[in-house]
PDB file of N, CA and C in Angstrom:
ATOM      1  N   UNK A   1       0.847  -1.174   0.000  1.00  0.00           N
ATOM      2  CA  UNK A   1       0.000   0.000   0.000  1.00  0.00           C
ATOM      3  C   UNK A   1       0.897   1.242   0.000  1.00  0.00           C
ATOM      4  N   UNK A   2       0.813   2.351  -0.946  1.00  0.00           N
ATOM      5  CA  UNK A   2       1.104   3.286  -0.975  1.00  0.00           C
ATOM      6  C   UNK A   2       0.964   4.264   0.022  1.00  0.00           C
ATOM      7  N   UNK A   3       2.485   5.460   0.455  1.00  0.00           N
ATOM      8  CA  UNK A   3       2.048   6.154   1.659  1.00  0.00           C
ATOM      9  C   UNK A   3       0.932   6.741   1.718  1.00  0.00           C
ATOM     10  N   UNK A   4       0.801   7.584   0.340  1.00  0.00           N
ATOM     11  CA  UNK A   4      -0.441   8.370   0.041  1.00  0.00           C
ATOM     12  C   UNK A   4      -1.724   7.663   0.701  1.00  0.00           C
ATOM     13  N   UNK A   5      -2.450   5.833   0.502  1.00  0.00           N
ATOM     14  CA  UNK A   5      -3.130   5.641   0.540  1.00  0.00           C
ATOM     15  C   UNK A   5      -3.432   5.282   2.094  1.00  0.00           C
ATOM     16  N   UNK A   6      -2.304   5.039   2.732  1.00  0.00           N
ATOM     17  CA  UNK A   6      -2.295   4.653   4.179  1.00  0.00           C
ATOM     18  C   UNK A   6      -2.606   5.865   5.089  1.00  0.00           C
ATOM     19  N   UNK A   7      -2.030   7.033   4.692  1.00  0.00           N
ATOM     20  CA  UNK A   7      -2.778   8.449   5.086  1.00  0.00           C
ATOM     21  C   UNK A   7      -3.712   8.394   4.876  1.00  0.00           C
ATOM     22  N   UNK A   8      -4.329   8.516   3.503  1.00  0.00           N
ATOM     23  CA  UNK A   8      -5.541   8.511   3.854  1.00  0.00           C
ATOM     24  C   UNK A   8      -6.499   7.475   4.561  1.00  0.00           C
ATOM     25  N   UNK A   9      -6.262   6.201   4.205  1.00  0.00           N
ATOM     26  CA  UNK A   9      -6.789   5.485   5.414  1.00  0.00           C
ATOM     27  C   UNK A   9      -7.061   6.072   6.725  1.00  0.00           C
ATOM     28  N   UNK A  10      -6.147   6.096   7.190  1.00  0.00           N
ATOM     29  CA  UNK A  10      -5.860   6.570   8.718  1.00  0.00           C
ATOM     30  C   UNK A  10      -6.510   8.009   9.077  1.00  0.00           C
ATOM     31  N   UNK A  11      -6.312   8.810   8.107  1.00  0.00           N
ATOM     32  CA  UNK A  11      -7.553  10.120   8.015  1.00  0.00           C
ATOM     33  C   UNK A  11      -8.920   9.586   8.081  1.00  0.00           C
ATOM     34  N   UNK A  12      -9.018   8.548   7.315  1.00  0.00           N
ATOM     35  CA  UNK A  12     -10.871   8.527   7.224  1.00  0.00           C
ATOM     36  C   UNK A  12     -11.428   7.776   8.462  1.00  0.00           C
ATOM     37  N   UNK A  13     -10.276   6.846   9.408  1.00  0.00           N
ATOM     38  CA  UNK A  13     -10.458   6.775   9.986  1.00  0.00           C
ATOM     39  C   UNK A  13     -10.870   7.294  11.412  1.00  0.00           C
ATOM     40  N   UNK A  14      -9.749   8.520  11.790  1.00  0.00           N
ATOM     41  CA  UNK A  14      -9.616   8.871  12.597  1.00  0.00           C
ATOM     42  C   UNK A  14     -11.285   9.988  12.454  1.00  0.00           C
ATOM     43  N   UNK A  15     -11.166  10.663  11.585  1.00  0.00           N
ATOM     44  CA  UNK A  15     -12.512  11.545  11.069  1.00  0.00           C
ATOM     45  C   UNK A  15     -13.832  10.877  11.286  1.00  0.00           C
ATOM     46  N   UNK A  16     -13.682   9.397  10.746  1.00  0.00           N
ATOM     47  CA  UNK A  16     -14.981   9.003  11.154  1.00  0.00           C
ATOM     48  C   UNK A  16     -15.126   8.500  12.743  1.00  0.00           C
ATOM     49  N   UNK A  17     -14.803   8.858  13.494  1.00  0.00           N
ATOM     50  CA  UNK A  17     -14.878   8.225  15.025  1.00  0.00           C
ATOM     51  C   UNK A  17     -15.589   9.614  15.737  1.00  0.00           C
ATOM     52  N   UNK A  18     -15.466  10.735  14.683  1.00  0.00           N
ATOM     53  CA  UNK A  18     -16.408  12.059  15.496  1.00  0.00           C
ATOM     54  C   UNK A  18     -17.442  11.803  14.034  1.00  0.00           C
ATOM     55  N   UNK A  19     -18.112  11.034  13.353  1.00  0.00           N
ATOM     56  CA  UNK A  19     -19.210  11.022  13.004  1.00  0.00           C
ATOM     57  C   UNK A  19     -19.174  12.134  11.560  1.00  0.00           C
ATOM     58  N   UNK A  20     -18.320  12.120  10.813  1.00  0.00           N
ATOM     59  CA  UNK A  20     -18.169  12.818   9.869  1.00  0.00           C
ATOM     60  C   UNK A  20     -16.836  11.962   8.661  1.00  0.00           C
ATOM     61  N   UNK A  21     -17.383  11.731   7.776  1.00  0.00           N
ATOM     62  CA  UNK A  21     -16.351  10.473   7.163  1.00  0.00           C
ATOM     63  C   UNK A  21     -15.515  11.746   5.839  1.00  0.00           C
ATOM     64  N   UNK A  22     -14.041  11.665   5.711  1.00  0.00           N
ATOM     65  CA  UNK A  22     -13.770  12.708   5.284  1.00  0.00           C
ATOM     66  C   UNK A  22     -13.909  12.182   3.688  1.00  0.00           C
ATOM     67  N   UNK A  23     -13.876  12.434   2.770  1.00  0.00           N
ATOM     68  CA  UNK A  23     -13.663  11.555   1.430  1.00  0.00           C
ATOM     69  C   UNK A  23     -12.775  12.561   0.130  1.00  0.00           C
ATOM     70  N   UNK A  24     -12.100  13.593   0.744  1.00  0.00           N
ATOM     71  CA  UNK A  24     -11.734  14.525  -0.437  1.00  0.00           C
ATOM     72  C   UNK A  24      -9.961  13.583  -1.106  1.00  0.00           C
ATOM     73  N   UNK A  25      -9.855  14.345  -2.516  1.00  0.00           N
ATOM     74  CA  UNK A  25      -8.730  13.235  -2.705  1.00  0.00           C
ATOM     75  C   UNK A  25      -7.177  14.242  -2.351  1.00  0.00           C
ATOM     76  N   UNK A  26      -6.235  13.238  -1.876  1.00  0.00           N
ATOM     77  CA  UNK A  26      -5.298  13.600  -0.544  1.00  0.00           C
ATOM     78  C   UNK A  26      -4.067  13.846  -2.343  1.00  0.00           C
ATOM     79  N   UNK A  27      -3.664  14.904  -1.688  1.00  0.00           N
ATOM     80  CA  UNK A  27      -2.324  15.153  -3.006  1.00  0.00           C
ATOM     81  C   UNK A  27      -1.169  15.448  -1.397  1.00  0.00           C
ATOM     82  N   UNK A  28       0.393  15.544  -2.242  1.00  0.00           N
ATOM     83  CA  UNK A  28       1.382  15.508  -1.803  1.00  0.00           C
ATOM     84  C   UNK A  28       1.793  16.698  -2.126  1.00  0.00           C
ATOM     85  N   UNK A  29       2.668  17.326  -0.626  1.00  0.00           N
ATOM     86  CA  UNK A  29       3.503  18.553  -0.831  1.00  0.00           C
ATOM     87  C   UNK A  29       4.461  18.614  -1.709  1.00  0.00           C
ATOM     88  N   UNK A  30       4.492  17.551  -2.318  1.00  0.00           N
ATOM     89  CA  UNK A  30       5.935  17.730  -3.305  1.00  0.00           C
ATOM     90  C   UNK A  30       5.834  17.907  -4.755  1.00  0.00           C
ATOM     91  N   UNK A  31       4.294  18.415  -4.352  1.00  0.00           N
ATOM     92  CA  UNK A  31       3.552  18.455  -5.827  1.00  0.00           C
ATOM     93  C   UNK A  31       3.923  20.131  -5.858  1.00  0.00           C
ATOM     94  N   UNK A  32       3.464  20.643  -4.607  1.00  0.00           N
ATOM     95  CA  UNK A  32       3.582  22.329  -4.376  1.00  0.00           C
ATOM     96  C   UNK A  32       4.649  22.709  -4.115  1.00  0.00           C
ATOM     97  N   UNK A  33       4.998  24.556  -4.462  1.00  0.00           N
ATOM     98  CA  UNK A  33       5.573  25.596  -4.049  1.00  0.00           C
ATOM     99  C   UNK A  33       4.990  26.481  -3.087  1.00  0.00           C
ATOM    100  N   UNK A  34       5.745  26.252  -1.433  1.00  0.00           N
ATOM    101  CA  UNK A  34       5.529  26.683  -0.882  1.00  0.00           C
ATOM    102  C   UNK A  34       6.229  28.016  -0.659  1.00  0.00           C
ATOM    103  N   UNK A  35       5.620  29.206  -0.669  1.00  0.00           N
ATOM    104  CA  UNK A  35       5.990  30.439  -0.620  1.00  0.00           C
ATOM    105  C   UNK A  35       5.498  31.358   0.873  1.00  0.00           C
ATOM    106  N   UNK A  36       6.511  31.057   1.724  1.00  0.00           N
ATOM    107  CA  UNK A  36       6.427  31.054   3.398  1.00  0.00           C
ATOM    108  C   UNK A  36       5.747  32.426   3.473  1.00  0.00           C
ATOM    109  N   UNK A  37       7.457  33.533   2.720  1.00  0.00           N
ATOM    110  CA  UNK A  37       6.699  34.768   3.218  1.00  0.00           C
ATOM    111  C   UNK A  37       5.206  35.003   2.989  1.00  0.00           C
ATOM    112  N   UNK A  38       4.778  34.832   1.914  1.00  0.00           N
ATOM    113  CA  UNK A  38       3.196  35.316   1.504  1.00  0.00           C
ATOM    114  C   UNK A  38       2.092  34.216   2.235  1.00  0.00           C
ATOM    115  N   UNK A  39       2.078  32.809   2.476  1.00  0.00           N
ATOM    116  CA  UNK A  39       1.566  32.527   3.112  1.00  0.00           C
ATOM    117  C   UNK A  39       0.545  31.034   1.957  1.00  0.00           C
ATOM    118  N   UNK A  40       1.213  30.693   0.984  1.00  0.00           N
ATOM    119  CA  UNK A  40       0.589  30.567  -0.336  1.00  0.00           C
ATOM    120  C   UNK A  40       1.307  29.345  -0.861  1.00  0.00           C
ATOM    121  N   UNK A  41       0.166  28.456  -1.010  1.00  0.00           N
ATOM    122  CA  UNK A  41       0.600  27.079  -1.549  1.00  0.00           C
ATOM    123  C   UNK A  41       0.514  26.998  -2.480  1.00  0.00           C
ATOM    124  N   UNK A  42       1.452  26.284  -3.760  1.00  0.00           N
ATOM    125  CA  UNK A  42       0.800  26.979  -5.211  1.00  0.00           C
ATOM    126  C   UNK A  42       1.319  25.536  -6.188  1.00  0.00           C
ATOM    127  N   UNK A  43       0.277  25.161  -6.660  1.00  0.00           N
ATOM    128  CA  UNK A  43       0.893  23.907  -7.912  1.00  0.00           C
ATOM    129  C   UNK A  43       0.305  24.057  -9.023  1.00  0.00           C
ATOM    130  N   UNK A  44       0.516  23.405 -10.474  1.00  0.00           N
ATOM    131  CA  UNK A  44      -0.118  23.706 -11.244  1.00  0.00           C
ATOM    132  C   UNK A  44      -1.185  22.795 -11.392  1.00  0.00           C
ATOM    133  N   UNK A  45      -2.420  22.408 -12.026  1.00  0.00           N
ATOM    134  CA  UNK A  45      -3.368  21.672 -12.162  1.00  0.00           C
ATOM    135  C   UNK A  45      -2.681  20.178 -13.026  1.00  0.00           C
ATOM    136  N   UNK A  46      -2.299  20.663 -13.986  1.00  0.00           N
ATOM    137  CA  UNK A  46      -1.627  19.588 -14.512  1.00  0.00           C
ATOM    138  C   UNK A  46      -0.634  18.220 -13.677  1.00  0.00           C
ATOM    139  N   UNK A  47       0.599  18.848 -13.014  1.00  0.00           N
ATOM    140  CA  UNK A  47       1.175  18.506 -11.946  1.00  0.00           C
ATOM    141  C   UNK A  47       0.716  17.535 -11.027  1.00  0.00           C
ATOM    142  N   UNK A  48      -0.971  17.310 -10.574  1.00  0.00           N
ATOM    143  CA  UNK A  48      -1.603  16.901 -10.142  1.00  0.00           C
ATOM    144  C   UNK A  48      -2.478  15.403 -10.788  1.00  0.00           C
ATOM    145  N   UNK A  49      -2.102  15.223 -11.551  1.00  0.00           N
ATOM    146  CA  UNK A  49      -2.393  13.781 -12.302  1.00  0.00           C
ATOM    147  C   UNK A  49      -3.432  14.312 -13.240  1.00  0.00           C
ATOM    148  N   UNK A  50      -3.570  13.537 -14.551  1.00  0.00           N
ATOM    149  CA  UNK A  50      -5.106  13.813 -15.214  1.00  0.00           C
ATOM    150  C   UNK A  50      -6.117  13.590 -14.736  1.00  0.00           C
ATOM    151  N   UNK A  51      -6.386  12.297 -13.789  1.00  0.00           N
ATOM    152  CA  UNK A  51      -7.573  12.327 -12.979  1.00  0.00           C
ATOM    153  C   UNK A  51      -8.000  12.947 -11.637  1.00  0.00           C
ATOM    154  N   UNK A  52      -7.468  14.307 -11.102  1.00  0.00           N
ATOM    155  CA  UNK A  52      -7.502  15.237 -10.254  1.00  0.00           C
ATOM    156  C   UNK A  52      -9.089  15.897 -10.795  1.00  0.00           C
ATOM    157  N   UNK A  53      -8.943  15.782  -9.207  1.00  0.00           N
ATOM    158  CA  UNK A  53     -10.696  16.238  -9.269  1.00  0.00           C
ATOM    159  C   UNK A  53     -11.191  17.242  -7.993  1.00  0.00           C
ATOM    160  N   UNK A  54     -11.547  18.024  -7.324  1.00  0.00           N
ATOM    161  CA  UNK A  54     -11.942  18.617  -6.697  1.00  0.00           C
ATOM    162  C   UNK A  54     -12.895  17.629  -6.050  1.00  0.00           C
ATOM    163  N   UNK A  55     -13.272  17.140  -4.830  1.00  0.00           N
ATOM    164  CA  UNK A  55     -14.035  15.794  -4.070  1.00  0.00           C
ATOM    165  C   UNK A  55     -15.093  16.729  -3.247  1.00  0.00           C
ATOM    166  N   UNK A  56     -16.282  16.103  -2.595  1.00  0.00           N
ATOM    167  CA  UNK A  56     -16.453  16.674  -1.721  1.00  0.00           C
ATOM    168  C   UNK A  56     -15.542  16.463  -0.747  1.00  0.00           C
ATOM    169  N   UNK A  57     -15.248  17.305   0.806  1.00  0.00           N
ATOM    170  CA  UNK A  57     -15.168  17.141   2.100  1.00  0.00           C
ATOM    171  C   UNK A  57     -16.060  16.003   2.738  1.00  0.00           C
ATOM    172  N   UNK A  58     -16.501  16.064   2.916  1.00  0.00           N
ATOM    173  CA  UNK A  58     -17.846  15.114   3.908  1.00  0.00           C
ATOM    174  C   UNK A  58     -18.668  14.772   3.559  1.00  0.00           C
ATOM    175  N   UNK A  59     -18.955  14.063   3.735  1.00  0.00           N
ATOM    176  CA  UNK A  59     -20.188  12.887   3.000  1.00  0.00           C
ATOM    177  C   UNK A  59     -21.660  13.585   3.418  1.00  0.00           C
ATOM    178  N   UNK A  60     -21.583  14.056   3.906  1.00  0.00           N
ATOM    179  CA  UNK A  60     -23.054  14.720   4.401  1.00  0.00           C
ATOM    180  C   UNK A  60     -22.845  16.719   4.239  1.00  0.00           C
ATOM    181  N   UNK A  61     -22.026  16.867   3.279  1.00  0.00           N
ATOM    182  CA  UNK A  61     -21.987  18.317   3.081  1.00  0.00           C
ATOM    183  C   UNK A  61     -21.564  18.416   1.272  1.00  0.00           C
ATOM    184  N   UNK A  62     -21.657  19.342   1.284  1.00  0.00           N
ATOM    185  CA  UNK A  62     -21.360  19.784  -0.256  1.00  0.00           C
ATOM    186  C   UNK A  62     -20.394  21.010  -0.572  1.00  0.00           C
ATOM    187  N   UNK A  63     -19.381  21.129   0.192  1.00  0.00           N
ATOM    188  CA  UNK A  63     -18.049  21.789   0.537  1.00  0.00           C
ATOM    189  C   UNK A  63     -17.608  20.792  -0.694  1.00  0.00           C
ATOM    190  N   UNK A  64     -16.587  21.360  -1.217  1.00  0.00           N
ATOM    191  CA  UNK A  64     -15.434  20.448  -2.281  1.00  0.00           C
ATOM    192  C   UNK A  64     -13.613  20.786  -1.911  1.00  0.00           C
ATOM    193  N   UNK A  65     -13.464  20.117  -2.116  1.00  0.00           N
ATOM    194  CA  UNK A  65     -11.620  20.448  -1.775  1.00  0.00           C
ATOM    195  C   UNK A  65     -10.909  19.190  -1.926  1.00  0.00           C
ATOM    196  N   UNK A  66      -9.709  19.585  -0.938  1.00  0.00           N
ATOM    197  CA  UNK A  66      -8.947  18.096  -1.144  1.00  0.00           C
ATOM    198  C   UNK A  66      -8.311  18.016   0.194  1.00  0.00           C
ATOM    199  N   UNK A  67      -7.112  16.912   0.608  1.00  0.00           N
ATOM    200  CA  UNK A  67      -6.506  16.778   1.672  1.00  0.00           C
ATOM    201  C   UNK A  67      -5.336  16.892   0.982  1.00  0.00           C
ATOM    202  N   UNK A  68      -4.450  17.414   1.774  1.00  0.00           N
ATOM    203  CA  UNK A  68      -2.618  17.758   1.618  1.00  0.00           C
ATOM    204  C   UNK A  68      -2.142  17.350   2.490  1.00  0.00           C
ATOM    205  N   UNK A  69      -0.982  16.274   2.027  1.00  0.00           N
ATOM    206  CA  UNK A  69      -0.287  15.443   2.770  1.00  0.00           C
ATOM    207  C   UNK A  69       0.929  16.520   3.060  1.00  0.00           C
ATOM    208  N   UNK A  70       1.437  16.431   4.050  1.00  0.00           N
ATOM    209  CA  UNK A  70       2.575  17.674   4.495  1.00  0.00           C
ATOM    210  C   UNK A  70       3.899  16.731   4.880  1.00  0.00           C
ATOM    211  N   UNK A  71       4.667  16.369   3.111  1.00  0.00           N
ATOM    212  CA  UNK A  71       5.668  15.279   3.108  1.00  0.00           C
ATOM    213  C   UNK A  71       6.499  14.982   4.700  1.00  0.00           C
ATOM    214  N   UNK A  72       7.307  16.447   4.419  1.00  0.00           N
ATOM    215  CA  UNK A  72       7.934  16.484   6.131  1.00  0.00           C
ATOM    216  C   UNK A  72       7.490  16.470   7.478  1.00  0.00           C
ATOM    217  N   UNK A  73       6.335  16.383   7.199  1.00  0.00           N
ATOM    218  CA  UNK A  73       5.981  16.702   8.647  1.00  0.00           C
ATOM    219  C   UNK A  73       4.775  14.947   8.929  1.00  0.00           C
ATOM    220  N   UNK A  74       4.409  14.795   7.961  1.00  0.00           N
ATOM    221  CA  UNK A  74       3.230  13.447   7.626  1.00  0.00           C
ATOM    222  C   UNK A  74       2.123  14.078   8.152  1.00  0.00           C
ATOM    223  N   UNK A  75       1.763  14.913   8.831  1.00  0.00           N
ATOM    224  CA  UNK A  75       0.165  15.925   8.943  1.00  0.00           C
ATOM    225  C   UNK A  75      -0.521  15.922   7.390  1.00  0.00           C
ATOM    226  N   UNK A  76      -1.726  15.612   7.764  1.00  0.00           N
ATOM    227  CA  UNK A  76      -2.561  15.957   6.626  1.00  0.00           C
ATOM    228  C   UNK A  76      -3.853  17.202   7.383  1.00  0.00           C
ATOM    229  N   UNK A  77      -3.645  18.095   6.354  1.00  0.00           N
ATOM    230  CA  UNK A  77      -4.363  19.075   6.181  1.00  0.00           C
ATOM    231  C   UNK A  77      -6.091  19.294   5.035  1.00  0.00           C
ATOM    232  N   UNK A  78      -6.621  19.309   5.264  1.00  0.00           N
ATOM    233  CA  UNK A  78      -8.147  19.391   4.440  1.00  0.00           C
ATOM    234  C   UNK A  78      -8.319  21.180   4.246  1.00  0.00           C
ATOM    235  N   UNK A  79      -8.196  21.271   2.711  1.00  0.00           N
ATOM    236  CA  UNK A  79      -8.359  22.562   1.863  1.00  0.00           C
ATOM    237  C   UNK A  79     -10.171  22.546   1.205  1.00  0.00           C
ATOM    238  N   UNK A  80     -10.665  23.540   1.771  1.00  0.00           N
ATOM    239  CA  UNK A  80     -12.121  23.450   0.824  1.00  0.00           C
ATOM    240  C   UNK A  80     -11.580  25.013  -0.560  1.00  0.00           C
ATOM    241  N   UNK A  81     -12.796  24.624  -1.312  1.00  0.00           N
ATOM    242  CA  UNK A  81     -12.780  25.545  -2.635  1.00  0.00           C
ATOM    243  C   UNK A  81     -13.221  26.996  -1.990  1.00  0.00           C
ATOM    244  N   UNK A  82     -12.802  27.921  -2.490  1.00  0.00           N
ATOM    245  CA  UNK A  82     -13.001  29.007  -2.146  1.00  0.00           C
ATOM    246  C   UNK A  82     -14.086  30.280  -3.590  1.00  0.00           C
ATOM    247  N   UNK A  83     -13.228  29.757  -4.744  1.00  0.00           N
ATOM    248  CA  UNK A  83     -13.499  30.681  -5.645  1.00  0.00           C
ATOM    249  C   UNK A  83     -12.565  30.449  -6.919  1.00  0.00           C
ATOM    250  N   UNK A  84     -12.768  30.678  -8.485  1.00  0.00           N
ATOM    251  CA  UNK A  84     -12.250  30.443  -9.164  1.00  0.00           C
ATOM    252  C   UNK A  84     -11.459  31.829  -9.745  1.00  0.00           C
ATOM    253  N   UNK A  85     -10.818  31.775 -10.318  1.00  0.00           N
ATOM    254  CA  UNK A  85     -10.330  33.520 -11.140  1.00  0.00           C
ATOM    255  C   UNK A  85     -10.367  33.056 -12.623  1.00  0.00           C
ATOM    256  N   UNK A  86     -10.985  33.974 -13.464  1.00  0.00           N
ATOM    257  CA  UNK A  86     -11.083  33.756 -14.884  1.00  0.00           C
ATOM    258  C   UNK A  86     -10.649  34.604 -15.828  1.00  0.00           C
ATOM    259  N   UNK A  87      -9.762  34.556 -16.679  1.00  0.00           N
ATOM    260  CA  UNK A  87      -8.908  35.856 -17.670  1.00  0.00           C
ATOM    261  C   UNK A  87     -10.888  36.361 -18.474  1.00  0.00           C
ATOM    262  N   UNK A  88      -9.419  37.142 -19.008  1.00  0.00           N
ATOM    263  CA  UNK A  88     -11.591  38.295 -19.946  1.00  0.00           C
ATOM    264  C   UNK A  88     -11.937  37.471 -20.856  1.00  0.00           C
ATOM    265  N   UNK A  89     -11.564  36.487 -21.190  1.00  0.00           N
ATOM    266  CA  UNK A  89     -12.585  35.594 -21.884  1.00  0.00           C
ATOM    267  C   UNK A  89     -12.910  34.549 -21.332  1.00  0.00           C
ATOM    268  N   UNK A  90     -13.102  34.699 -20.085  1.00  0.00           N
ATOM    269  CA  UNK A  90     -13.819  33.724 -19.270  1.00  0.00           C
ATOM    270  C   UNK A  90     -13.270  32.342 -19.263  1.00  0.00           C
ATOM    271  N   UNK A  91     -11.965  31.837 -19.178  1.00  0.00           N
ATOM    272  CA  UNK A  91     -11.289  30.964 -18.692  1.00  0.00           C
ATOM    273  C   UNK A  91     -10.680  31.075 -17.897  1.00  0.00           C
ATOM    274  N   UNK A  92     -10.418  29.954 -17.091  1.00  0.00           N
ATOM    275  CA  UNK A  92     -10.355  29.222 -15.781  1.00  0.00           C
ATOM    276  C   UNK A  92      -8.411  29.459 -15.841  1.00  0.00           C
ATOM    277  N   UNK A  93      -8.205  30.819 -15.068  1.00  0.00           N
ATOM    278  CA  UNK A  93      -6.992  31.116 -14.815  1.00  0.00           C
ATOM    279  C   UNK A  93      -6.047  30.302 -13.426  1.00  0.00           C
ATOM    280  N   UNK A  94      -6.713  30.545 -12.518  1.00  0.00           N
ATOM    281  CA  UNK A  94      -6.855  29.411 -10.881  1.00  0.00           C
ATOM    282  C   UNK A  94      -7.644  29.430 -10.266  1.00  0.00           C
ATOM    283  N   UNK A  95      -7.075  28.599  -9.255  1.00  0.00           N
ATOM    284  CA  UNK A  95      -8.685  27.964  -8.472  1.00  0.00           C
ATOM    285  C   UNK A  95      -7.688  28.553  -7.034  1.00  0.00           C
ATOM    286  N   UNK A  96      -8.285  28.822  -6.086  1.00  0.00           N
ATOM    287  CA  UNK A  96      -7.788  29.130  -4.649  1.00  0.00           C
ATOM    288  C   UNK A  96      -9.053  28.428  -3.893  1.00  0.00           C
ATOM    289  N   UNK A  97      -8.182  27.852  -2.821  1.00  0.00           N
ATOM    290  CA  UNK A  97      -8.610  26.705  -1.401  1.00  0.00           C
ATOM    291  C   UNK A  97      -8.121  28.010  -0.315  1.00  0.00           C
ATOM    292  N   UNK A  98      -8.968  27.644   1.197  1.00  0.00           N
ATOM    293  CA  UNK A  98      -8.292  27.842   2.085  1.00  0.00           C
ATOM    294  C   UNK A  98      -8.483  26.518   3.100  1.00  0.00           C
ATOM    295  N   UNK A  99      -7.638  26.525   4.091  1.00  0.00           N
ATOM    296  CA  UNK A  99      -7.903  25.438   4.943  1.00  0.00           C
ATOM    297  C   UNK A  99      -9.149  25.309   5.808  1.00  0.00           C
ATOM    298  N   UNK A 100      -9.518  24.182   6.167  1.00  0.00           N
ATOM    299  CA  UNK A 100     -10.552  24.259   7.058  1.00  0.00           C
ATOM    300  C   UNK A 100     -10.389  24.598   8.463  1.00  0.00           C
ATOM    301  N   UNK A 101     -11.466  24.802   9.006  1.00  0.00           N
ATOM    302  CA  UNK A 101     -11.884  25.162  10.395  1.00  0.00           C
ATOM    303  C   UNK A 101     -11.179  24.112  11.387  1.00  0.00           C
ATOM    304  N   UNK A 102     -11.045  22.768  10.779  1.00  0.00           N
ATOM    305  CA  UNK A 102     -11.046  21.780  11.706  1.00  0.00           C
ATOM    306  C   UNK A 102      -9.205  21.514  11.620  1.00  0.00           C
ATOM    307  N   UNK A 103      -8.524  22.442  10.285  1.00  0.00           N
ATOM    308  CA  UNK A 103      -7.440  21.860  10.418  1.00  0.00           C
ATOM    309  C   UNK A 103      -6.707  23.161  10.668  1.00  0.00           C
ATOM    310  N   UNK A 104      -6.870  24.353  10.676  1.00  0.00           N
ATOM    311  CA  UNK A 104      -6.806  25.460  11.642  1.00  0.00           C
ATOM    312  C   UNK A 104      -6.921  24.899  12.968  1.00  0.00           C
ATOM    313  N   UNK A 105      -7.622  24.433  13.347  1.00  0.00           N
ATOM    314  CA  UNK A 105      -7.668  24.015  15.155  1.00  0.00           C
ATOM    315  C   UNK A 105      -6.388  23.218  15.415  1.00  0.00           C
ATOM    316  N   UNK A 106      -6.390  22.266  14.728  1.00  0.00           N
ATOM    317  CA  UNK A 106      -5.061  21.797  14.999  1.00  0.00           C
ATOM    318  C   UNK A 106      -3.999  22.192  14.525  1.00  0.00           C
ATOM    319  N   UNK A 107      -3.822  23.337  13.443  1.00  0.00           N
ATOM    320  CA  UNK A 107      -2.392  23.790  12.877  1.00  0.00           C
ATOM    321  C   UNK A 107      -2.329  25.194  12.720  1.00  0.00           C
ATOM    322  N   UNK A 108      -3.081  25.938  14.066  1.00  0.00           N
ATOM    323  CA  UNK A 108      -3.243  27.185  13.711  1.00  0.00           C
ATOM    324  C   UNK A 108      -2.110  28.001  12.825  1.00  0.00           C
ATOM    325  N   UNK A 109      -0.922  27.568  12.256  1.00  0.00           N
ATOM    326  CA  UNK A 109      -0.053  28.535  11.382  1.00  0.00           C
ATOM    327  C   UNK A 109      -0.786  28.641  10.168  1.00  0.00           C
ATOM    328  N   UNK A 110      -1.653  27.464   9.669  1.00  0.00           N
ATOM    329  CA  UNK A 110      -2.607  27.590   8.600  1.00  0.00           C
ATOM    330  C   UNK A 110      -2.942  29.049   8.434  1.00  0.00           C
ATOM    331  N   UNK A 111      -3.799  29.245   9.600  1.00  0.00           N
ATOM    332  CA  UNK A 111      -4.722  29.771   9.790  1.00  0.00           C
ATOM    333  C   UNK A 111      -4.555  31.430   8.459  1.00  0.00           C
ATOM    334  N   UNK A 112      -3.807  31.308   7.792  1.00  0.00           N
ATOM    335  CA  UNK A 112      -4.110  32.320   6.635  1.00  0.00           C
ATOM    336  C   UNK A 112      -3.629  31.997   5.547  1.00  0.00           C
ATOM    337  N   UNK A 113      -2.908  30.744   5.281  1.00  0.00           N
ATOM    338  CA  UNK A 113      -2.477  30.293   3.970  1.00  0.00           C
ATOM    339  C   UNK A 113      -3.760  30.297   2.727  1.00  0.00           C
ATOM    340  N   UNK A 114      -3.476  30.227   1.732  1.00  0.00           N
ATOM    341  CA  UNK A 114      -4.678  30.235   0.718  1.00  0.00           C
ATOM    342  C   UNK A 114      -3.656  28.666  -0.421  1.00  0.00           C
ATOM    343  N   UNK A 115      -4.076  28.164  -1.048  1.00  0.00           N
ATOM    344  CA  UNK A 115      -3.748  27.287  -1.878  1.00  0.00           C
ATOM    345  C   UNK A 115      -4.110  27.971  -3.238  1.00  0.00           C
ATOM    346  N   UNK A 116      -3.298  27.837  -4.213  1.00  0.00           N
ATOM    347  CA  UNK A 116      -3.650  28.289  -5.569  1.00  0.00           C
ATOM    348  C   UNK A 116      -3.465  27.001  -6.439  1.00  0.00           C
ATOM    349  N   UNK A 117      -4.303  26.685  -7.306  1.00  0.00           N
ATOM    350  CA  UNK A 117      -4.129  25.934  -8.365  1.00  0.00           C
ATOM    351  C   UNK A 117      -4.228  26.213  -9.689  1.00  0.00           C
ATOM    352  N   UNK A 118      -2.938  26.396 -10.324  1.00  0.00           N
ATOM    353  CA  UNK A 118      -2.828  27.117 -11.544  1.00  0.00           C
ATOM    354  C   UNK A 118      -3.917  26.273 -13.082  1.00  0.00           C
ATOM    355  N   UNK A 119      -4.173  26.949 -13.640  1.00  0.00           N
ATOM    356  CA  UNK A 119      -4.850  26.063 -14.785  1.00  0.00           C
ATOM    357  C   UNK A 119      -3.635  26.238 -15.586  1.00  0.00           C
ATOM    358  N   UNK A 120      -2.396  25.350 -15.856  1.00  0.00           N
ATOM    359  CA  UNK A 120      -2.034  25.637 -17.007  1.00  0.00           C
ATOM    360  C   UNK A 120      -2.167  25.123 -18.294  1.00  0.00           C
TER     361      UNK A 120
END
């Protein structure tokens, strides 16, 4: 079993024992550029496999995002969708996440990062 998949295991586990089953799909920091000073996680869409998908969060909500595995550290973090940005002819320039409520509680440095996902 792959690390990726054993994280997430162990996420859906631990999530479902407070009654909320997490199901978003888990990507790796080594996919991103982390840019400390600004506060800003940034990868391109491509980078992310062809079958990358935006998931829901929770099985009983309609939030979408993903989980980020945090290579060095093995913390996984849960990003919901925030908003898209579109050039003047109305294509899909990036997508920006911020972290959740629940992973702010446990990693308050989150607590202002934004995630960007480039369309390239």
């Amino acid at each position: 079993m792959s690390t990726l998949r054993m994280v997430a295991a162990l996420v859906m586990n631990r999530i479902g024992a407070i009654n909320m089953k997490i199901i978003p799909t888990l990507v790796s920091s080594s996919q991103f550029t982390h840019v400390a000073t600004k506060k800003v996680l940034v990868a391109e869409l491509s980078d992310l496999g062809p079958r990358f998908v935006l998931k829901p969060l929770y099985d009983d909500a309609c939030d979408i995002g993903l989980a980020f595995l945090n290579e060095r550290t093995g913390s996984v973090t849960t990003w919901y969708f925030t908003h898209d940005v579109l050039d003047g002819d109305g294509d899909l320039m990036h997508v920006e996440l911020r972290p959740t409520s629940e992973s702010v509680a446990s990693n308050p440095a989150m607590r202002d990062y934004t995630m960007i996902l480039i369309n390239d």
